[in-house]
C-alpha atoms as a PDB file:
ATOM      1  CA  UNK A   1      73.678 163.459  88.560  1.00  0.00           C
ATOM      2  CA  UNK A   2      76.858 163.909  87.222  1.00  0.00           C
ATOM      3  CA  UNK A   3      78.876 163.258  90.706  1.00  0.00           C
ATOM      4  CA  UNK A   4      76.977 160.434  91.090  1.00  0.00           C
ATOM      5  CA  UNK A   5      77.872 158.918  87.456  1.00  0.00           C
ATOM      6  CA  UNK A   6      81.501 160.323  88.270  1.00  0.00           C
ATOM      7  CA  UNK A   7      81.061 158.334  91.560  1.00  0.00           C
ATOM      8  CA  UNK A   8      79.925 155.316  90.010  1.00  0.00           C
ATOM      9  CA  UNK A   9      82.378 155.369  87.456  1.00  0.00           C
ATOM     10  CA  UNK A  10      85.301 155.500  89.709  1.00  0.00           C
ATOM     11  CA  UNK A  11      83.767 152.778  91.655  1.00  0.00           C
ATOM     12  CA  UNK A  12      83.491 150.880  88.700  1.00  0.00           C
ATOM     13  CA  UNK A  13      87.007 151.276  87.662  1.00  0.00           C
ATOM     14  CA  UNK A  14      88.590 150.304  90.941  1.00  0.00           C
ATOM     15  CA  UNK A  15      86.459 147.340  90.424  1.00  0.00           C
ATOM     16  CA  UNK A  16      87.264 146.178  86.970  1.00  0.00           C
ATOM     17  CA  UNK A  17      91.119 146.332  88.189  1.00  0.00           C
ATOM     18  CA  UNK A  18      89.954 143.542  91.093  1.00  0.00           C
ATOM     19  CA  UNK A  19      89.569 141.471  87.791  1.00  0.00           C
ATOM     20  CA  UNK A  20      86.803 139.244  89.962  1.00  0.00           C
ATOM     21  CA  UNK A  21      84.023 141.039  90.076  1.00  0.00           C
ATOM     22  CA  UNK A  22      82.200 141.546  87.337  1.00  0.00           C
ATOM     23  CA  UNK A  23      79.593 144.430  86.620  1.00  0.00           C
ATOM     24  CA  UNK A  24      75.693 143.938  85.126  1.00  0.00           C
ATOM     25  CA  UNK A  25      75.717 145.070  81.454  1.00  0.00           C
ATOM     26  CA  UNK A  26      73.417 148.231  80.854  1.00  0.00           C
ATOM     27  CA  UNK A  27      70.669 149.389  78.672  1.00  0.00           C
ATOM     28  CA  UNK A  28      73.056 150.133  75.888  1.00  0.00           C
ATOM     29  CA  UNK A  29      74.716 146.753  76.285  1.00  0.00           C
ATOM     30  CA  UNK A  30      77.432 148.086  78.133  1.00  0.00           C
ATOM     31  CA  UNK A  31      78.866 147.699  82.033  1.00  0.00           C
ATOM     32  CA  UNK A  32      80.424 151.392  82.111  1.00  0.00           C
ATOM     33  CA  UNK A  33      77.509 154.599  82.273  1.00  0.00           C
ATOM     34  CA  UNK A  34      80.210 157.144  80.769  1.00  0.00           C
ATOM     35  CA  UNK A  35      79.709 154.464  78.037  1.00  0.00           C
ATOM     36  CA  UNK A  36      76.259 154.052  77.910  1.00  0.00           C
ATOM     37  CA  UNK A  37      76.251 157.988  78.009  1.00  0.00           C
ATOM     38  CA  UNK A  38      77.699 158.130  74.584  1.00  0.00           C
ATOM     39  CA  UNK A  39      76.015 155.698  73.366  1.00  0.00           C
ATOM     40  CA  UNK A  40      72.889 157.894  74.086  1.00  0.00           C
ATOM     41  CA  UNK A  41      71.534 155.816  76.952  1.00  0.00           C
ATOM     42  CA  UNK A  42      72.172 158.891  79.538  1.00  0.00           C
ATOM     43  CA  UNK A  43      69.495 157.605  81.712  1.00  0.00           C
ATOM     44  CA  UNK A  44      70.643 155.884  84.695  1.00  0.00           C
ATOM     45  CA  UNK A  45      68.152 153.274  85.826  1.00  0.00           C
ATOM     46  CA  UNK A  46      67.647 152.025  89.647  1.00  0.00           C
ATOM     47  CA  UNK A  47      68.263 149.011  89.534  1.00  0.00           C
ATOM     48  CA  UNK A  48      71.200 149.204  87.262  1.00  0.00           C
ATOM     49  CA  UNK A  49      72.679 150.953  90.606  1.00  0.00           C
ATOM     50  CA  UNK A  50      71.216 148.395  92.351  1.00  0.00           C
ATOM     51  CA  UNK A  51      72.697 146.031  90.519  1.00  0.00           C
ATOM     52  CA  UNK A  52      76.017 147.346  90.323  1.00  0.00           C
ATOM     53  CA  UNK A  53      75.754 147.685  94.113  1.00  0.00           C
ATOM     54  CA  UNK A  54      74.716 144.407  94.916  1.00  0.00           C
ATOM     55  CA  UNK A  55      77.638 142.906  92.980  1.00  0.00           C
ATOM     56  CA  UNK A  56      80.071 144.791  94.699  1.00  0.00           C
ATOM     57  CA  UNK A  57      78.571 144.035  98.383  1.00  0.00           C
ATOM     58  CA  UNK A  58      78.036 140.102  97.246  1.00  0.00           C
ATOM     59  CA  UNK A  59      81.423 140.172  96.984  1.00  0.00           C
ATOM     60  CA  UNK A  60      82.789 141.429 100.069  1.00  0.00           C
ATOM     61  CA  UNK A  61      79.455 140.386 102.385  1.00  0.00           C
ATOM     62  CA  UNK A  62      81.335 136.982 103.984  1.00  0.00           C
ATOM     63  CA  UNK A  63      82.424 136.051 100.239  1.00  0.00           C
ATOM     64  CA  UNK A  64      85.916 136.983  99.918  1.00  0.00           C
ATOM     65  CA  UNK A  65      88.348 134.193  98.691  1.00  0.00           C
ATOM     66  CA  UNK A  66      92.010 133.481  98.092  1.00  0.00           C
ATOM     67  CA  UNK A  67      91.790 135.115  94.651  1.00  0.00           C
ATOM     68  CA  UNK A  68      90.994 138.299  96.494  1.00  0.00           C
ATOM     69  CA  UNK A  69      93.387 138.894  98.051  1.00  0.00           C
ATOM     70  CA  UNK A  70      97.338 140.262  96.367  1.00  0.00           C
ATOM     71  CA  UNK A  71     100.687 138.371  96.662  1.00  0.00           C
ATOM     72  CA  UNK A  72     101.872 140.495  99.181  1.00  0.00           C
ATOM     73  CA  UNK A  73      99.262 141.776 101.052  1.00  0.00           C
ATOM     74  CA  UNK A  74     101.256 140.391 104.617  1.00  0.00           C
ATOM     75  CA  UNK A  75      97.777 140.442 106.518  1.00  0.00           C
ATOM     76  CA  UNK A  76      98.731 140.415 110.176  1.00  0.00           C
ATOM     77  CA  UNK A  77      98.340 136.645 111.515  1.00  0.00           C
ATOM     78  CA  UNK A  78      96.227 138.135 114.209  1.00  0.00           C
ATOM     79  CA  UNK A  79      93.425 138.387 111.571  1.00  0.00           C
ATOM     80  CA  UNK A  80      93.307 134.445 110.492  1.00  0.00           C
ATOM     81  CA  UNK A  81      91.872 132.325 111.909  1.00  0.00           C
ATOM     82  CA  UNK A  82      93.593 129.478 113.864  1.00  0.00           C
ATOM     83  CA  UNK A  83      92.129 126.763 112.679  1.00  0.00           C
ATOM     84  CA  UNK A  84      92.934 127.637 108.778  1.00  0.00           C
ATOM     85  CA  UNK A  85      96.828 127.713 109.379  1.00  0.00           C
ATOM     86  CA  UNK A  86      97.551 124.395 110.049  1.00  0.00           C
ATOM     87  CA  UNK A  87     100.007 123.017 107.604  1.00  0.00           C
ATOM     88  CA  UNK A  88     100.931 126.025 106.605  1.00  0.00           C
ATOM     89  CA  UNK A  89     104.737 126.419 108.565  1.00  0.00           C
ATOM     90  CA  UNK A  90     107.807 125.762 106.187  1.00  0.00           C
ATOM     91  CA  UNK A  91     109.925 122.593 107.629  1.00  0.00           C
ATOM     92  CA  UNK A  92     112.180 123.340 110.258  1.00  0.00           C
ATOM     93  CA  UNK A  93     110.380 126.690 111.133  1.00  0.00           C
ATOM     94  CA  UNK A  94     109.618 125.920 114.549  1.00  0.00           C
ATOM     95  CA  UNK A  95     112.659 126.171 116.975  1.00  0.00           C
ATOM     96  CA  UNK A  96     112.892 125.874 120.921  1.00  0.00           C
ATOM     97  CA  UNK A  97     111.433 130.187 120.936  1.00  0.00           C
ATOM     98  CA  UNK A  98     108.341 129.304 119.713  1.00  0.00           C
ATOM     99  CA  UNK A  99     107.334 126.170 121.847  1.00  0.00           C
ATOM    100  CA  UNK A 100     106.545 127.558 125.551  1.00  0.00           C
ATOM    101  CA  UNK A 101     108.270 125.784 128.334  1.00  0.00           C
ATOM    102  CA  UNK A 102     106.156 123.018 129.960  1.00  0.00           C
ATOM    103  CA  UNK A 103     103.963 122.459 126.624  1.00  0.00           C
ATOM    104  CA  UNK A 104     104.680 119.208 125.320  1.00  0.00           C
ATOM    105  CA  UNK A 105     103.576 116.542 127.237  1.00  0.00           C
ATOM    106  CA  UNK A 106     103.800 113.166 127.922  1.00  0.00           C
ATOM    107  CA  UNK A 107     100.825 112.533 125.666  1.00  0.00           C
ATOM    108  CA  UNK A 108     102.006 114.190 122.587  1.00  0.00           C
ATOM    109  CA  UNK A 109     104.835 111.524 122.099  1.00  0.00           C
ATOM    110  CA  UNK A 110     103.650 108.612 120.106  1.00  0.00           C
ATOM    111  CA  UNK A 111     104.405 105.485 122.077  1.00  0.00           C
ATOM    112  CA  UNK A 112     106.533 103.841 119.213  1.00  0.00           C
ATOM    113  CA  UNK A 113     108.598 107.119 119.341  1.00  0.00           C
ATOM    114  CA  UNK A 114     111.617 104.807 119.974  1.00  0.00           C
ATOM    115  CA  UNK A 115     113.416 107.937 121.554  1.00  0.00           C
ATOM    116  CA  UNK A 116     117.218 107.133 121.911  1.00  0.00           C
ATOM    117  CA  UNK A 117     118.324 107.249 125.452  1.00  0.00           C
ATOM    118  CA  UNK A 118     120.889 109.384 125.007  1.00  0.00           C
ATOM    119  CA  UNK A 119     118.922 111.979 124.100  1.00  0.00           C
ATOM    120  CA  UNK A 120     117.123 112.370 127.378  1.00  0.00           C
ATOM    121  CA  UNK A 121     118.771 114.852 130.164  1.00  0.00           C
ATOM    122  CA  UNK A 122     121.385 113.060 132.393  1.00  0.00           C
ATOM    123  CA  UNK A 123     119.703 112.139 135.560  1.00  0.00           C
ATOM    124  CA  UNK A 124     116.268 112.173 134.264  1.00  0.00           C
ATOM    125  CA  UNK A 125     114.232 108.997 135.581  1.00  0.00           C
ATOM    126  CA  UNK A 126     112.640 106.892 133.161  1.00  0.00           C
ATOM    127  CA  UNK A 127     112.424 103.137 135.072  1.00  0.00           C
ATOM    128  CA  UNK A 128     115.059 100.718 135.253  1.00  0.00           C
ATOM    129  CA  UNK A 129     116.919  98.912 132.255  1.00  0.00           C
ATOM    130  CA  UNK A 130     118.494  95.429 133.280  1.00  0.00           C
ATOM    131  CA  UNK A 131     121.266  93.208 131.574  1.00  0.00           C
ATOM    132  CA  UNK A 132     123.344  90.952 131.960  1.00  0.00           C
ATOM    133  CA  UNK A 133     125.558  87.695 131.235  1.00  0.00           C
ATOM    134  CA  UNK A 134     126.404  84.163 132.324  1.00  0.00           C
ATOM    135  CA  UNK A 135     129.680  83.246 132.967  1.00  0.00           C
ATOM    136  CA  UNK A 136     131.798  83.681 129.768  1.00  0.00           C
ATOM    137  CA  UNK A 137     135.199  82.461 131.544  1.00  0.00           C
ATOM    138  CA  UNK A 138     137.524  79.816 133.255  1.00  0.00           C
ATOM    139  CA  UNK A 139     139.469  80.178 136.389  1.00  0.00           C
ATOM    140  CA  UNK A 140     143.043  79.965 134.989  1.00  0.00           C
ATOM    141  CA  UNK A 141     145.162  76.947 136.600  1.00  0.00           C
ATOM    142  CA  UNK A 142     148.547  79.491 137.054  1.00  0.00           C
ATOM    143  CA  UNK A 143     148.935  82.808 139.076  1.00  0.00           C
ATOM    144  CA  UNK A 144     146.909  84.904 135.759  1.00  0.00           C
ATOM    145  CA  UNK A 145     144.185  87.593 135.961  1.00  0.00           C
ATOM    146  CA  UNK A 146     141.467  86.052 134.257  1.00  0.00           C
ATOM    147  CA  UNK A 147     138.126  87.194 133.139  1.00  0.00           C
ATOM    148  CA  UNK A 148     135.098  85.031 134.265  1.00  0.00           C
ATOM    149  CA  UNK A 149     132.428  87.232 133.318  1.00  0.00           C
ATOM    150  CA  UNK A 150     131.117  90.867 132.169  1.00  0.00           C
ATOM    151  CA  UNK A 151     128.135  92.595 131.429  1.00  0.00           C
ATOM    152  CA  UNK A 152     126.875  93.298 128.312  1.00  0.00           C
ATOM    153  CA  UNK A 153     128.048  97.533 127.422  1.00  0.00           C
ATOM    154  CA  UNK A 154     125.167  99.904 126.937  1.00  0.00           C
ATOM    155  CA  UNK A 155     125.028 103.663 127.209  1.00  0.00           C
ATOM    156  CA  UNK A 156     125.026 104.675 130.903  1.00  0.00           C
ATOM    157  CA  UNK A 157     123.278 108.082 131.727  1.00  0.00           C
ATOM    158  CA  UNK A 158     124.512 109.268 134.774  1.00  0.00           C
ATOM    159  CA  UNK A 159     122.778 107.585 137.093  1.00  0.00           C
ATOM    160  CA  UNK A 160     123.115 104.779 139.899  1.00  0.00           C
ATOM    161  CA  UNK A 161     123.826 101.348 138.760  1.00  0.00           C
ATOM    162  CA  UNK A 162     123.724  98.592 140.854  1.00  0.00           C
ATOM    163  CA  UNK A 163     125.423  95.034 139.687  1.00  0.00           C
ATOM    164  CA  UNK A 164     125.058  92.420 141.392  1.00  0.00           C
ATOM    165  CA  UNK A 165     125.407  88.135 141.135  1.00  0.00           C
ATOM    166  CA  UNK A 166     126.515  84.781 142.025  1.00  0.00           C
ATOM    167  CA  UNK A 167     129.441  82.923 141.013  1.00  0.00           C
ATOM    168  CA  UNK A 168     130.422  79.158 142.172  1.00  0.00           C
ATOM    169  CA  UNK A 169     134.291  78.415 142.879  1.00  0.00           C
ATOM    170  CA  UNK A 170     135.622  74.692 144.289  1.00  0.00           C
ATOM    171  CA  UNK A 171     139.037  74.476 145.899  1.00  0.00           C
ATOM    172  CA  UNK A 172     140.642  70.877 144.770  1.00  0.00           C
ATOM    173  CA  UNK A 173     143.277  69.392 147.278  1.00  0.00           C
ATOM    174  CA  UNK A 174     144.920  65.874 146.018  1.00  0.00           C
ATOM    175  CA  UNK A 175     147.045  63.690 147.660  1.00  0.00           C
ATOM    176  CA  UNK A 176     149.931  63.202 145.558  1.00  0.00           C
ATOM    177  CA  UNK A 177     152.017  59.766 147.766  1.00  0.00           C
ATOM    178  CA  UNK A 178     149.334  57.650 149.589  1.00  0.00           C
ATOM    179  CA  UNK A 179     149.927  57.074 152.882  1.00  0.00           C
ATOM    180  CA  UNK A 180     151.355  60.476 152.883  1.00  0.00           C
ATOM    181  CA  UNK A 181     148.875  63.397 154.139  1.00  0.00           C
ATOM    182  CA  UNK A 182     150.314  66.248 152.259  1.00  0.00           C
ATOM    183  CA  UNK A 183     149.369  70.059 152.729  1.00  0.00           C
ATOM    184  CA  UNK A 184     148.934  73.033 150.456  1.00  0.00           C
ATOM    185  CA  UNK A 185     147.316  75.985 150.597  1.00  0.00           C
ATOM    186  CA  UNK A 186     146.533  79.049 148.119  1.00  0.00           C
ATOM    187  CA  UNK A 187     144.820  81.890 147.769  1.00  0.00           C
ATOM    188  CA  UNK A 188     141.955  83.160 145.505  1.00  0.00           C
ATOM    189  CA  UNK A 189     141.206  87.046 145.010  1.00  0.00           C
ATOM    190  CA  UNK A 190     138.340  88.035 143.182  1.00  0.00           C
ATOM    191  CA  UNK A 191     137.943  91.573 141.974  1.00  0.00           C
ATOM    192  CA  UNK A 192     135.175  93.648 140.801  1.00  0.00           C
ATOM    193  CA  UNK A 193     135.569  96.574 137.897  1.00  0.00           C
ATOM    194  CA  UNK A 194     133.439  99.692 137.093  1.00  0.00           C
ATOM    195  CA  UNK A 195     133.963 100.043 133.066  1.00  0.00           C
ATOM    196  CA  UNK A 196     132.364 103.269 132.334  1.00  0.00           C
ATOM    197  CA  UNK A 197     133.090 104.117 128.441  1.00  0.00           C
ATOM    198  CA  UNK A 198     135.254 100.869 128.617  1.00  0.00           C
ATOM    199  CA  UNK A 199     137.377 102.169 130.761  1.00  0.00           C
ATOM    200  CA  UNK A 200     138.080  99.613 133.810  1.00  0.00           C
ATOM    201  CA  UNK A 201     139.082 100.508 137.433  1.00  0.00           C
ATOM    202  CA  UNK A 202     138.570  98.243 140.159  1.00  0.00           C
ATOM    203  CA  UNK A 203     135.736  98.654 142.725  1.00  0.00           C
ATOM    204  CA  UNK A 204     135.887  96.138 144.860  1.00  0.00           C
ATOM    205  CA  UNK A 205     138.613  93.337 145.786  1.00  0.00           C
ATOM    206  CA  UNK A 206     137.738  90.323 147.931  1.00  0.00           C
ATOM    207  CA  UNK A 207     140.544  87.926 149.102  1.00  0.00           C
ATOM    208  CA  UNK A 208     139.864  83.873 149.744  1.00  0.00           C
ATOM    209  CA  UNK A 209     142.355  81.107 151.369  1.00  0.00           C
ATOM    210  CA  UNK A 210     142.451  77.526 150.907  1.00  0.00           C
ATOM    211  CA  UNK A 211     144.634  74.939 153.264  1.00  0.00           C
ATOM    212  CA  UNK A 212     145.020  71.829 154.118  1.00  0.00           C
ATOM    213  CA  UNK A 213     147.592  70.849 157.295  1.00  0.00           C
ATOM    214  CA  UNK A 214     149.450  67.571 157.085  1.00  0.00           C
ATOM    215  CA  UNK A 215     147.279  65.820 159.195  1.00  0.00           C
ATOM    216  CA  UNK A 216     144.134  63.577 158.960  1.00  0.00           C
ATOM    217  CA  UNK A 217     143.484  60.752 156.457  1.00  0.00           C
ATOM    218  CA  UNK A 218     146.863  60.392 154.102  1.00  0.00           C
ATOM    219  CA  UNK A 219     144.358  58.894 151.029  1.00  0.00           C
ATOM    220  CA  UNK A 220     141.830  61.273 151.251  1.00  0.00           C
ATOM    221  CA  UNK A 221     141.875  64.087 148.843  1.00  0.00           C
ATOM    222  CA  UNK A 222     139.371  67.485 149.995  1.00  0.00           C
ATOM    223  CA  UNK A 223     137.360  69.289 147.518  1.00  0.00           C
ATOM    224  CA  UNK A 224     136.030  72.995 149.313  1.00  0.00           C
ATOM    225  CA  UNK A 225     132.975  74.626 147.647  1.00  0.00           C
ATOM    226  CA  UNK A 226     132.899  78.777 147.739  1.00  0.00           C
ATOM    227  CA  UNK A 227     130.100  80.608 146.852  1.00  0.00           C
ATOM    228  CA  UNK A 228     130.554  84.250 146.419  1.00  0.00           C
ATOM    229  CA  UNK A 229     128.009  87.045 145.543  1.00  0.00           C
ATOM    230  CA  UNK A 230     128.372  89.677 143.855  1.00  0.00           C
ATOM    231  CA  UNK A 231     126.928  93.599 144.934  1.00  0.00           C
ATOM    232  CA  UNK A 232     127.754  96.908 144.604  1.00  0.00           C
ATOM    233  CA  UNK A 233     126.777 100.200 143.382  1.00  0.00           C
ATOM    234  CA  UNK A 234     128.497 102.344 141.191  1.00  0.00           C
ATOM    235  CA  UNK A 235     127.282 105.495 139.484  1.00  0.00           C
ATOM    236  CA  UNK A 236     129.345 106.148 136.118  1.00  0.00           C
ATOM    237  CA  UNK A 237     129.554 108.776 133.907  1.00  0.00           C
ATOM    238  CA  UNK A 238     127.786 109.543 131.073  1.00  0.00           C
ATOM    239  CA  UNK A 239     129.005 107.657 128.214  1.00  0.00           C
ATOM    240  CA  UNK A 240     129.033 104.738 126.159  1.00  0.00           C
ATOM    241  CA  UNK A 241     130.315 101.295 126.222  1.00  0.00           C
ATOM    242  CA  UNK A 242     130.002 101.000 130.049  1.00  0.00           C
ATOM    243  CA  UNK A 243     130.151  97.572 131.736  1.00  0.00           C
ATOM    244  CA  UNK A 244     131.721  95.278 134.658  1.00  0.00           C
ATOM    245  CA  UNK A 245     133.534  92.563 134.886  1.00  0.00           C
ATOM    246  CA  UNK A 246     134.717  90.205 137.610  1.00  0.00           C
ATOM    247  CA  UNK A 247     137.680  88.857 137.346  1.00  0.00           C
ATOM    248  CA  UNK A 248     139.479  86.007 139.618  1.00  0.00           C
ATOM    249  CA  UNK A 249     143.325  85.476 139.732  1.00  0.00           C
ATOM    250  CA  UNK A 250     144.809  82.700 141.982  1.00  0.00           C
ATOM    251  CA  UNK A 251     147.884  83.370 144.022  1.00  0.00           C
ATOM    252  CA  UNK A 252     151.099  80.729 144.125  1.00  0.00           C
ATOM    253  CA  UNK A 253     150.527  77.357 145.681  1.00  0.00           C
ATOM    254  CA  UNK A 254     152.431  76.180 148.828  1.00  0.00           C
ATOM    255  CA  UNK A 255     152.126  72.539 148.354  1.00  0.00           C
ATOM    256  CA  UNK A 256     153.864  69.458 150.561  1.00  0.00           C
ATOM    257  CA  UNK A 257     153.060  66.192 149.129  1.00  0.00           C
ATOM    258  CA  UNK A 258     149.652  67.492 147.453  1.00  0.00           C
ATOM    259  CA  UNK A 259     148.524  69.513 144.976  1.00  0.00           C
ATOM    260  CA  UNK A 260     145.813  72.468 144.928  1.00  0.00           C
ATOM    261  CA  UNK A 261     143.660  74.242 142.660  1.00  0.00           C
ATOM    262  CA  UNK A 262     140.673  76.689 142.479  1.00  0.00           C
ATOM    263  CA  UNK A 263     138.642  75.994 139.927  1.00  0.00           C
ATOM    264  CA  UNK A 264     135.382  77.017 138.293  1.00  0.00           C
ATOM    265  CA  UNK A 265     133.675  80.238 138.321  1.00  0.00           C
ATOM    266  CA  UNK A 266     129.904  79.410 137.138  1.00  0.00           C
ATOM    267  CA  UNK A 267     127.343  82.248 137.822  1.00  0.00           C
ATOM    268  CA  UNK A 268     126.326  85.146 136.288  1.00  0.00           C
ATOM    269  CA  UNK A 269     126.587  89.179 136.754  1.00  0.00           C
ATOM    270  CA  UNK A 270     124.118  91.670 135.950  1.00  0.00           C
ATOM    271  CA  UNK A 271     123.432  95.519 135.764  1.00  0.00           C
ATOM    272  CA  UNK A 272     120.709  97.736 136.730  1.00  0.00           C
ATOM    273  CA  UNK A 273     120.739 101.026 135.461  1.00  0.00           C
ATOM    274  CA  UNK A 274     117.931 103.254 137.786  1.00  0.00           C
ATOM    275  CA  UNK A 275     116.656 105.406 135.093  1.00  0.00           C
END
C-alpha cells in the first residue's frame, strides 16, 4: 500500500509541475493522498485511482496541445505532420538547397507574374517579341551620313534577331538650260547597323547609281523610283539598349547641264527577337 501511495504520489507530483492537468480532489478535500493521509483519510478509494488515472490518460489519449509541450522541446520535424507546417518558415528561409531541381513548374507561376526578361537564362526560348519604327529621317541633299530610321532599343538576350523592312528612295534628274540635255549621275549607299548595348557596327552595305547620258529629250527632266528592302540576321549579345538603324549617305554629283538628287527614304524597319 505504501509503494503504491509512494507511486501515486510521485505521479502526482510530476503532474502538478505539467501545470495542465489537474487532479480530482479526495475524500478529505484534498488532490494529494500523503495529504489526505494526515488528514486521517488513509483510505485510498478506487475510483479516486481511477480518477486520478483517467485524468492523466485524457490528457495524453489524442489530447495533447500546444500548451503541452516546452519552449524548447526541438521535436524532430519528422514527427509533425505536413499539413500543420505551412506558414510556419521565417522569410527568406528557403534558398536554391531546399527546392529540388525540376520542381517548379510552369504552373506554379501566376500568369500576371510580369517576370523581367532579363532574368530568364540567355538562350532560353520564350516566343518572339517584335518592334519596330517608321521612318524617323530625311535623305540629306549633300555627301552626309544620315539616319533614316532605327528600331526602338530593348534588352536583347542572346538570341537570333532578324530585322527586316522597306524603304522608298526617288532619284530626281532636272534639266537645268532647255534645249540642252544635260547628264549627271550619283551614287546612293545605304548601310545597315547591328547596335547591341548601343553600340553600332555596320552589317550590311548596299551601293546604288543614278545617270543620265546627254542624250534624249533636252526638256525632259527623269525622276527614278528605288525600292529597297531591308533583311538580315544578327545575333547580339546580351545586353541592353540594342537596336538598328539604316542609314543612307549620297556620294558627290557629276552633273553637265542638270542637276541630281536622291531623295526620300519612307518605310519602316523592324526587329524580331526569337525568344
Amino acid at each position: 500500500m505504501r509503494a503504491l501511495l509512494l507511486l501515486l504520489c510521485l505521479l502526482g507530483g510530476y503532474v502538478a509541475q505539467a501545470g495542465l492537468v489537474t487532479r480530482p480532489t479526495k475524500t478529505c478535500g484534498t488532490t494529494n493522498y500523503s495529504t489526505e493521509d494526515a488528514l486521517g483519510c488513509s483510505t485510498i478509494l478506487s475510483d479516486e485511482v481511477d480518477d486520478d488515472l483517467n485524468a492523466i490518460y485524457g490528457e495524453f489519449n489524442g489530447n495533447i496541445t500546444d500548451a503541452n509541450v516546452a519552449t524548447g522541446a526541438n521535436i524532430s520535424c519528422t514527427k509533425i505532420a505536413a499539413a500543420t507546417c505551412t506558414n510556419q518558415l521565417a522569410p527568406g528561409s528557403i534558398c536554391t538547397t531546399e527546392i529540388g531541381d525540376g520542381c517548379i513548374v510552369n504552373a506554379d507561376i501566376d500568369a500576371a507574374a510580369g517576370i523581367a526578361g532579363g532574368k530568364l537564362a540567355v538562350g532560353a526560348a520564350t516566343g518572339q517579341a517584335t518592334t519596330g519604327a517608321t521612318n524617323s529621317g530625311t535623305l540629306s541633299d549633300n555627301t552626309t551620313e544620315t539616319t533614316i530610321v532605327e528600331t526602338p532599343a530593348f534588352t536583347s538576350r542572346g538570341t537570333t534577331v532578324i530585322v527586316n523592312g522597306q524603304l522608298t528612295f526617288r532619284c530626281d534628274i532636272t534639266i537645268i538650260t532647255a534645249g540642252i540635255a544635260g547628264s549627271a549621275s550619283r551614287t546612293l549607299t545605304i548601310r545597315e547597323y547591328a547596335c547591341p548595348g548601343g553600340v553600332c557596327a555596320v552589317a550590311h552595305t548596299y551601293g546604288y547609281s543614278c545617270f543620265r547620258a546627254a542624250q534624249g529629250p533636252t526638256t525632259d527632266n527623269t525622276q527614278w523610283p528605288l525600292s529597297v528592302g531591308i533583311t538580315f540576321v544578327h545575333t547580339p549579345t546580351a545586353v541592353a539598349g540594342t537596336f538598328y538603324r539604316i542609314t543612307a549617305q549620297q556620294g558627290v554629283a557629276t552633273e553637265t547641264d542638270a542637276q541630281i538628287e536622291w531623295v526620300g527614304g519612307n518605310g519602316y524597319l523592324q526587329q524580331t527577337e526569337l525568344r
